[in-house]
N, C-alpha and C. Protein backbone atom coordinates (compact mmCIF):
# COMPACT_ATOMS: atom_id res chain seq x y z
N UNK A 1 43.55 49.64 -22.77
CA UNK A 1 43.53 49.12 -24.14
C UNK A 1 42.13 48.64 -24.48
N UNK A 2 41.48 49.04 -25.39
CA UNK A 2 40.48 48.75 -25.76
C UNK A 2 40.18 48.12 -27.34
N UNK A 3 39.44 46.58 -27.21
CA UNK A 3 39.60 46.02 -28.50
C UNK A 3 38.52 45.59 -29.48
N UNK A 4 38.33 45.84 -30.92
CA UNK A 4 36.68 45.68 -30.90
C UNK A 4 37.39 44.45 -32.06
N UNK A 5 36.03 43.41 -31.72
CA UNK A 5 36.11 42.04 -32.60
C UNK A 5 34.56 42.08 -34.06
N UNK A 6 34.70 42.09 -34.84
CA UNK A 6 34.05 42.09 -36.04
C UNK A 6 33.67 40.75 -36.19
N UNK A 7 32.50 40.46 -36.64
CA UNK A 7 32.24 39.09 -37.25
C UNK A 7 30.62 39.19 -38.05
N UNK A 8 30.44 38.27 -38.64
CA UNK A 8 29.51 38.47 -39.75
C UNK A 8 29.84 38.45 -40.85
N UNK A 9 30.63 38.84 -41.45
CA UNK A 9 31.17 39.45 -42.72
C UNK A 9 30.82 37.79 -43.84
N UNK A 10 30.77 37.91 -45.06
CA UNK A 10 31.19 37.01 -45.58
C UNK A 10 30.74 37.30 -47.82
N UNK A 11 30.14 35.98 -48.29
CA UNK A 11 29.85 36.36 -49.16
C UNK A 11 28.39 35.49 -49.71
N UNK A 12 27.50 36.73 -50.50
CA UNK A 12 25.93 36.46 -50.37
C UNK A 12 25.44 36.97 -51.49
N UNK A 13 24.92 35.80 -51.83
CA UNK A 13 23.91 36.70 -53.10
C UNK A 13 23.33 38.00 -53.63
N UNK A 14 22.91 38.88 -54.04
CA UNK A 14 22.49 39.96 -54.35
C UNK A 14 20.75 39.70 -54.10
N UNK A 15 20.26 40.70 -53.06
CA UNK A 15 19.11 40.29 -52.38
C UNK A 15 19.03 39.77 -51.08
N UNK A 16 20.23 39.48 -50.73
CA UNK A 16 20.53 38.57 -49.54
C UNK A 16 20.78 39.35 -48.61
N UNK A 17 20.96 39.34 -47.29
CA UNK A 17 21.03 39.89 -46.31
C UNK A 17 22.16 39.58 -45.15
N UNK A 18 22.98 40.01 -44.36
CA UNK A 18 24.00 39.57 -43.39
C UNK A 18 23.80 40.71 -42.66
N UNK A 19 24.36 40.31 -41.33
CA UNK A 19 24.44 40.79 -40.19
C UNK A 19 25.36 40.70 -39.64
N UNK A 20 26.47 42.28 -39.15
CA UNK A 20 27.40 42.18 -38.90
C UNK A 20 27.27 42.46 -37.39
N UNK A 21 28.11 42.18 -36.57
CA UNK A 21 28.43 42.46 -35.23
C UNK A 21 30.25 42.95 -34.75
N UNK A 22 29.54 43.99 -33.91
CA UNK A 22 31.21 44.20 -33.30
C UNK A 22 31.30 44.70 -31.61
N UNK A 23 31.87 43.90 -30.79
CA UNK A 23 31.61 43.58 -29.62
C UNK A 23 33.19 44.71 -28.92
N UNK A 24 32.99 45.49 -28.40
CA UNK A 24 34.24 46.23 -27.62
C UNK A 24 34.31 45.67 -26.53
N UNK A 25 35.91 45.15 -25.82
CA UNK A 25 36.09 44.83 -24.80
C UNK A 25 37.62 45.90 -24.08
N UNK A 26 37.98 45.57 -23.06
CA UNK A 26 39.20 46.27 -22.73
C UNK A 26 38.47 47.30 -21.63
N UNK A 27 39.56 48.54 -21.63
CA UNK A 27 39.49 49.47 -21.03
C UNK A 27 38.44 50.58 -21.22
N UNK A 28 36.97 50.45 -21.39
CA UNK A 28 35.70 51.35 -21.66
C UNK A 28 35.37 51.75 -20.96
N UNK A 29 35.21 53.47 -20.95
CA UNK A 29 34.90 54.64 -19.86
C UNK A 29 33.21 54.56 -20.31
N UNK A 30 32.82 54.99 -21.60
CA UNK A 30 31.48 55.22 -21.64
C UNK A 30 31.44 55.67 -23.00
N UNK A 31 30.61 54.67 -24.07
CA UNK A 31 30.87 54.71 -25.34
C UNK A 31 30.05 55.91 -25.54
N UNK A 32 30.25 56.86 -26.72
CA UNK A 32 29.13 57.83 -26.66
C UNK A 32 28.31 57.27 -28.02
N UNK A 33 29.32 56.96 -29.08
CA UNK A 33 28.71 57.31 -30.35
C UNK A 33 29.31 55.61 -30.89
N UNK A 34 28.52 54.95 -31.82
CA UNK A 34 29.28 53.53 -32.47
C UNK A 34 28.87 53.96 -34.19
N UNK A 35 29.53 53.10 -34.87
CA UNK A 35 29.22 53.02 -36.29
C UNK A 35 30.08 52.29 -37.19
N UNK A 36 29.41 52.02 -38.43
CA UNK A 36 30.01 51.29 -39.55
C UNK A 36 30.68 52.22 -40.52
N UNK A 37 31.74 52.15 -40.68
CA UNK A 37 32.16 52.24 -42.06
C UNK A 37 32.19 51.32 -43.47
N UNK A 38 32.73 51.78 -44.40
CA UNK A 38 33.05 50.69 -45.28
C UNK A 38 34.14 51.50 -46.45
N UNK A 39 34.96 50.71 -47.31
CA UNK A 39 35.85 50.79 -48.13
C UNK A 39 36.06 49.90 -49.17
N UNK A 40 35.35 50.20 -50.60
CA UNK A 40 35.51 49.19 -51.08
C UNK A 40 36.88 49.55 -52.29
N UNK A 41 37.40 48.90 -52.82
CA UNK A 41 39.07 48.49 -53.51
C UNK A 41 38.61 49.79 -54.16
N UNK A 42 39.54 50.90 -54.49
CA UNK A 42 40.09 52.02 -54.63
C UNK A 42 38.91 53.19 -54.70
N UNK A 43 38.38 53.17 -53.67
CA UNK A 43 37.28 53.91 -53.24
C UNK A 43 37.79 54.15 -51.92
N UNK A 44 37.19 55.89 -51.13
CA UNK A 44 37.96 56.21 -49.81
C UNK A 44 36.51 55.78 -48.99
N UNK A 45 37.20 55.67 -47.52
CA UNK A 45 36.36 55.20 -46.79
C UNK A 45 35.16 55.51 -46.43
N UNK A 46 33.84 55.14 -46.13
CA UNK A 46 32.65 56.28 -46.24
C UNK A 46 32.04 55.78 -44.96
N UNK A 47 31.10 56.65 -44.49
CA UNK A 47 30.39 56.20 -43.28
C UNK A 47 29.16 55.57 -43.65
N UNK A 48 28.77 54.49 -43.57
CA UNK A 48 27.65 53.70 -43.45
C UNK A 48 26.45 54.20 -42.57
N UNK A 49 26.46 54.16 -41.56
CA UNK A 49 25.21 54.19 -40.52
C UNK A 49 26.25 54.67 -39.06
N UNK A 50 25.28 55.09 -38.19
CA UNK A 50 26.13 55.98 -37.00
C UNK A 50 24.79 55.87 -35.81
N UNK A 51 25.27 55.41 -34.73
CA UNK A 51 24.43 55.39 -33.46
C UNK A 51 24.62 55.66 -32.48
N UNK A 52 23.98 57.06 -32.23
CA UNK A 52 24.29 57.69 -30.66
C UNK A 52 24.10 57.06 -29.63
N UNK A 53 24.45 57.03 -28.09
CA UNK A 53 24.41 56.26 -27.09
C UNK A 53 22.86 56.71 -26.91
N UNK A 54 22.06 57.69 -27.41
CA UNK A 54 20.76 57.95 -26.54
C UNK A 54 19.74 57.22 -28.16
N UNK A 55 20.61 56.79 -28.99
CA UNK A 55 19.39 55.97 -30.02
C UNK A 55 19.32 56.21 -31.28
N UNK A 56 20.01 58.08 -31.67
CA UNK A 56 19.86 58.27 -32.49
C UNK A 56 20.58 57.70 -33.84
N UNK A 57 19.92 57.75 -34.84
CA UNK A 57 20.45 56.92 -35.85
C UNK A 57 20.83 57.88 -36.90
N UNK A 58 21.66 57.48 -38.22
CA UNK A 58 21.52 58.28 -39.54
C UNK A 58 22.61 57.28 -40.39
N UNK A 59 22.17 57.09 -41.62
CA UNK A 59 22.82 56.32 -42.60
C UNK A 59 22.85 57.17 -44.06
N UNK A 60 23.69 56.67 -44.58
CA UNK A 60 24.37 56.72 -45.64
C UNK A 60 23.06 57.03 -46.93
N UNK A 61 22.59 57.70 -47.71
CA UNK A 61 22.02 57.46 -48.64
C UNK A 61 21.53 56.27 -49.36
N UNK A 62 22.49 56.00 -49.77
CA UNK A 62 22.94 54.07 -50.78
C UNK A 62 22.29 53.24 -49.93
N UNK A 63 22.10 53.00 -48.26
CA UNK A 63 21.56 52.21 -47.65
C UNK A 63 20.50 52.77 -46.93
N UNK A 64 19.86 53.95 -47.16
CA UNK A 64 18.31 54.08 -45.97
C UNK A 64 17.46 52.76 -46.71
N UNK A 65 16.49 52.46 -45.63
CA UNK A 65 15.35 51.42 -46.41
C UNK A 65 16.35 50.28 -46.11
N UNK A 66 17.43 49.64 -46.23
CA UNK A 66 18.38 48.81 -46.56
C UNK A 66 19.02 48.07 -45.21
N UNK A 67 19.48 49.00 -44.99
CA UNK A 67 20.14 48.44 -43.72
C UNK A 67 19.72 49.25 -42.13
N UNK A 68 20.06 48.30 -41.03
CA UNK A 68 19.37 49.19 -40.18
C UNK A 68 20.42 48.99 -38.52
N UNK A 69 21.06 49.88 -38.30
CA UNK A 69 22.05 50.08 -36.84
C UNK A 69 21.26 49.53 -36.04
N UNK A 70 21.82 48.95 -34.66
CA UNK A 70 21.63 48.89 -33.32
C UNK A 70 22.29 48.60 -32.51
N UNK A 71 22.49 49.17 -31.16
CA UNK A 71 23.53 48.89 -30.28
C UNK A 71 23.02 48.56 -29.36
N UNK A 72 23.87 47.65 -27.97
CA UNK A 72 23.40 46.89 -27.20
C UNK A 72 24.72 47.69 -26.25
N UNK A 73 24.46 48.73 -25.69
CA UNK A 73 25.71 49.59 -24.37
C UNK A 73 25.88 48.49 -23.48
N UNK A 74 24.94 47.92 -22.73
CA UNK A 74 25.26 46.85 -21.47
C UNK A 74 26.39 45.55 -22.05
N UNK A 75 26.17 45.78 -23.43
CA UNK A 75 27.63 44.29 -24.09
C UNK A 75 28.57 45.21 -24.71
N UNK A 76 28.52 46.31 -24.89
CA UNK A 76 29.13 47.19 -25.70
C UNK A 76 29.38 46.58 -26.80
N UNK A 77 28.21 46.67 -27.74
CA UNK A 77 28.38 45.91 -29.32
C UNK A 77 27.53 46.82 -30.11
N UNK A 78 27.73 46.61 -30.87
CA UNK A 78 26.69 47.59 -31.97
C UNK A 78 26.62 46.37 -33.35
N UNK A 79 25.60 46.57 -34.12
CA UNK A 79 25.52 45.55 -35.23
C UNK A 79 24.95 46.20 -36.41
N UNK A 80 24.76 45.61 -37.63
CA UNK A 80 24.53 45.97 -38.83
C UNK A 80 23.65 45.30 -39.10
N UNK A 81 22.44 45.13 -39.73
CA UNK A 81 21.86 44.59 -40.12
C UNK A 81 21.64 44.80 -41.76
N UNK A 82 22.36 44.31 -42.85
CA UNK A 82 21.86 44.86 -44.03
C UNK A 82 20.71 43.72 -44.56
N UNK A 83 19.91 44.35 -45.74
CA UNK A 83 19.14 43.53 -45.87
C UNK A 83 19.11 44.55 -47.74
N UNK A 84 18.68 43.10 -48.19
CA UNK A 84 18.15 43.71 -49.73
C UNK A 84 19.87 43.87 -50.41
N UNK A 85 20.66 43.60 -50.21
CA UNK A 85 21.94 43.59 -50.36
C UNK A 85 22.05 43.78 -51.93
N UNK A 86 23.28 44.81 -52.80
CA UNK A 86 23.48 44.96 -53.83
C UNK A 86 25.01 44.08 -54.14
N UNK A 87 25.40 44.48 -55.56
CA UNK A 87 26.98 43.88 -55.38
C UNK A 87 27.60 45.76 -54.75
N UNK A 88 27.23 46.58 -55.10
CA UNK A 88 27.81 47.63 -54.88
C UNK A 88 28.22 47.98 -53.40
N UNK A 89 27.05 46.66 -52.80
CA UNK A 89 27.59 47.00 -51.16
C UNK A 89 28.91 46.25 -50.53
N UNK A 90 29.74 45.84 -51.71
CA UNK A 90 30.86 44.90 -51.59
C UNK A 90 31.92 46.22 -51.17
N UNK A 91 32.58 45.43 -50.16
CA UNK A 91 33.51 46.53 -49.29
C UNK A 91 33.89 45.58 -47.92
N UNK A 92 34.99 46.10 -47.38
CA UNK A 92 35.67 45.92 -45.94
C UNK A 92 34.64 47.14 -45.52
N UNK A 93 33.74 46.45 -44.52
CA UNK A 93 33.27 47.20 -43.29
C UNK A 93 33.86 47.31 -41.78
N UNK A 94 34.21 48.54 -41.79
CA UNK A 94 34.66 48.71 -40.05
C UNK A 94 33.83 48.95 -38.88
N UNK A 95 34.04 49.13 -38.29
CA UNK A 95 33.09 49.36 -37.03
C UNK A 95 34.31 50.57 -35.90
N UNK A 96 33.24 51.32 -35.70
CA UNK A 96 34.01 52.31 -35.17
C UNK A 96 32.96 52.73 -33.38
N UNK A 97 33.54 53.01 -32.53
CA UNK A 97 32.52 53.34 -31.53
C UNK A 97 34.02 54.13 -30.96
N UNK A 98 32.88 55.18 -30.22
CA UNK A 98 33.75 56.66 -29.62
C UNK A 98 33.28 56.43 -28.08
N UNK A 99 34.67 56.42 -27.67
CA UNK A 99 34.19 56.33 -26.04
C UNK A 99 34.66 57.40 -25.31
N UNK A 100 34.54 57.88 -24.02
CA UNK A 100 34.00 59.49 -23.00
C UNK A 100 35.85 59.39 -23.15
N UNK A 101 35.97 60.78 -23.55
CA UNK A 101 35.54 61.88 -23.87
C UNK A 101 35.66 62.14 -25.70
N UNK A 102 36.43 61.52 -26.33
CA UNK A 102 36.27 61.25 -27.87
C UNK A 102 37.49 60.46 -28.34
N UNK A 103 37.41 59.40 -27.58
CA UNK A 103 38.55 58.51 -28.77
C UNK A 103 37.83 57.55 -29.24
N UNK A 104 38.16 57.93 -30.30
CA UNK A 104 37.83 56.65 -31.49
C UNK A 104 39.00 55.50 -31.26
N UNK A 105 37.86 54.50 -31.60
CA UNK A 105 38.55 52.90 -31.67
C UNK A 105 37.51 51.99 -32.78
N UNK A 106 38.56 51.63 -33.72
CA UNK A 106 38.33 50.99 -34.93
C UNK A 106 38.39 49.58 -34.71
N UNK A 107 37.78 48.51 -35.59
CA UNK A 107 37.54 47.35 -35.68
C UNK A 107 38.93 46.49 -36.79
N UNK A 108 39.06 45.68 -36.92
CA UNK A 108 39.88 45.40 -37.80
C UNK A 108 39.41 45.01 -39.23
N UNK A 109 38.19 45.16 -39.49
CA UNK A 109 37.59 45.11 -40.72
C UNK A 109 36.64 43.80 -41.15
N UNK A 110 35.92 44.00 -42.24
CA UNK A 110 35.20 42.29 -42.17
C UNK A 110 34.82 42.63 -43.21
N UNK A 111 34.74 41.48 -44.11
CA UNK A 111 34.74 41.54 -45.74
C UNK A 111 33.38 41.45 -45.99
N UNK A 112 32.55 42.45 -46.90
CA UNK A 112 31.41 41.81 -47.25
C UNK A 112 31.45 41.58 -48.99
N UNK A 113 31.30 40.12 -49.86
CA UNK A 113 30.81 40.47 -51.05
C UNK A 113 29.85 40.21 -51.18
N UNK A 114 29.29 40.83 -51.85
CA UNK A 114 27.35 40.89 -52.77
C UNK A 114 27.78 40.33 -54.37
N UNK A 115 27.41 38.99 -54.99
CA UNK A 115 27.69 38.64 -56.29
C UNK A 115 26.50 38.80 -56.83
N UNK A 116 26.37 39.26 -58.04
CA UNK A 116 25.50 39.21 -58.83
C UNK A 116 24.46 38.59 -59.97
């Protein structure tokens, strides 16, 4: 069983910046791939930013310049760093990381609002 904990989330000015974290614990063979999603109220879910176990990165349009991935394999966590924050970046962000050989395991979500 493998369980990932979210935290960071909250609510921040427009311009403002938060930093999300999501820490996997449980049963982990060898994460390959981690990443953020997000979903904001009747919009489908989209991928944010995505980080291969060897570094590689790629984000979302709406956030290059903006926000920036990194993962830490030896804690098995990966984090978000947004910065320059809009209201448009208002959404439940997930956190997703793929461990050997490809199962995905999701986060339980973490609220971000951006007010304007």
């Amino acid at each position: 069983q493998v369980q990932l904990v979210e935290s960071g989330g909250g609510l921040v000015q427009a311009g403002g910046s938060l930093r999300l974290s999501c820490a996997a614990s449980g049963s982990i063979f060898s994460i390959n791939d981690m990443g953020w999603y997000r979903q904001a109220p009747g919009k489908q879910r989209e991928l944010v930013a995505h980080i291969t176990s060897g570094g590689s990165t790629n984000y979302a349009d709406s956030v290059k310049g903006r926000f920036t991935i990194s993962g830490d394999n030896a804690k098995n966590t990966v984090y978000l760093q947004m910065n320059s924050l809009k209201p448009e970046d208002t959404a439940v962000y997930y956190c997703i990381i793929t461990d050997y050989p490809a199962y995905d395991y999701w986060g339980q979500g973490t609220q971000v609002t951006v007010s304007s």
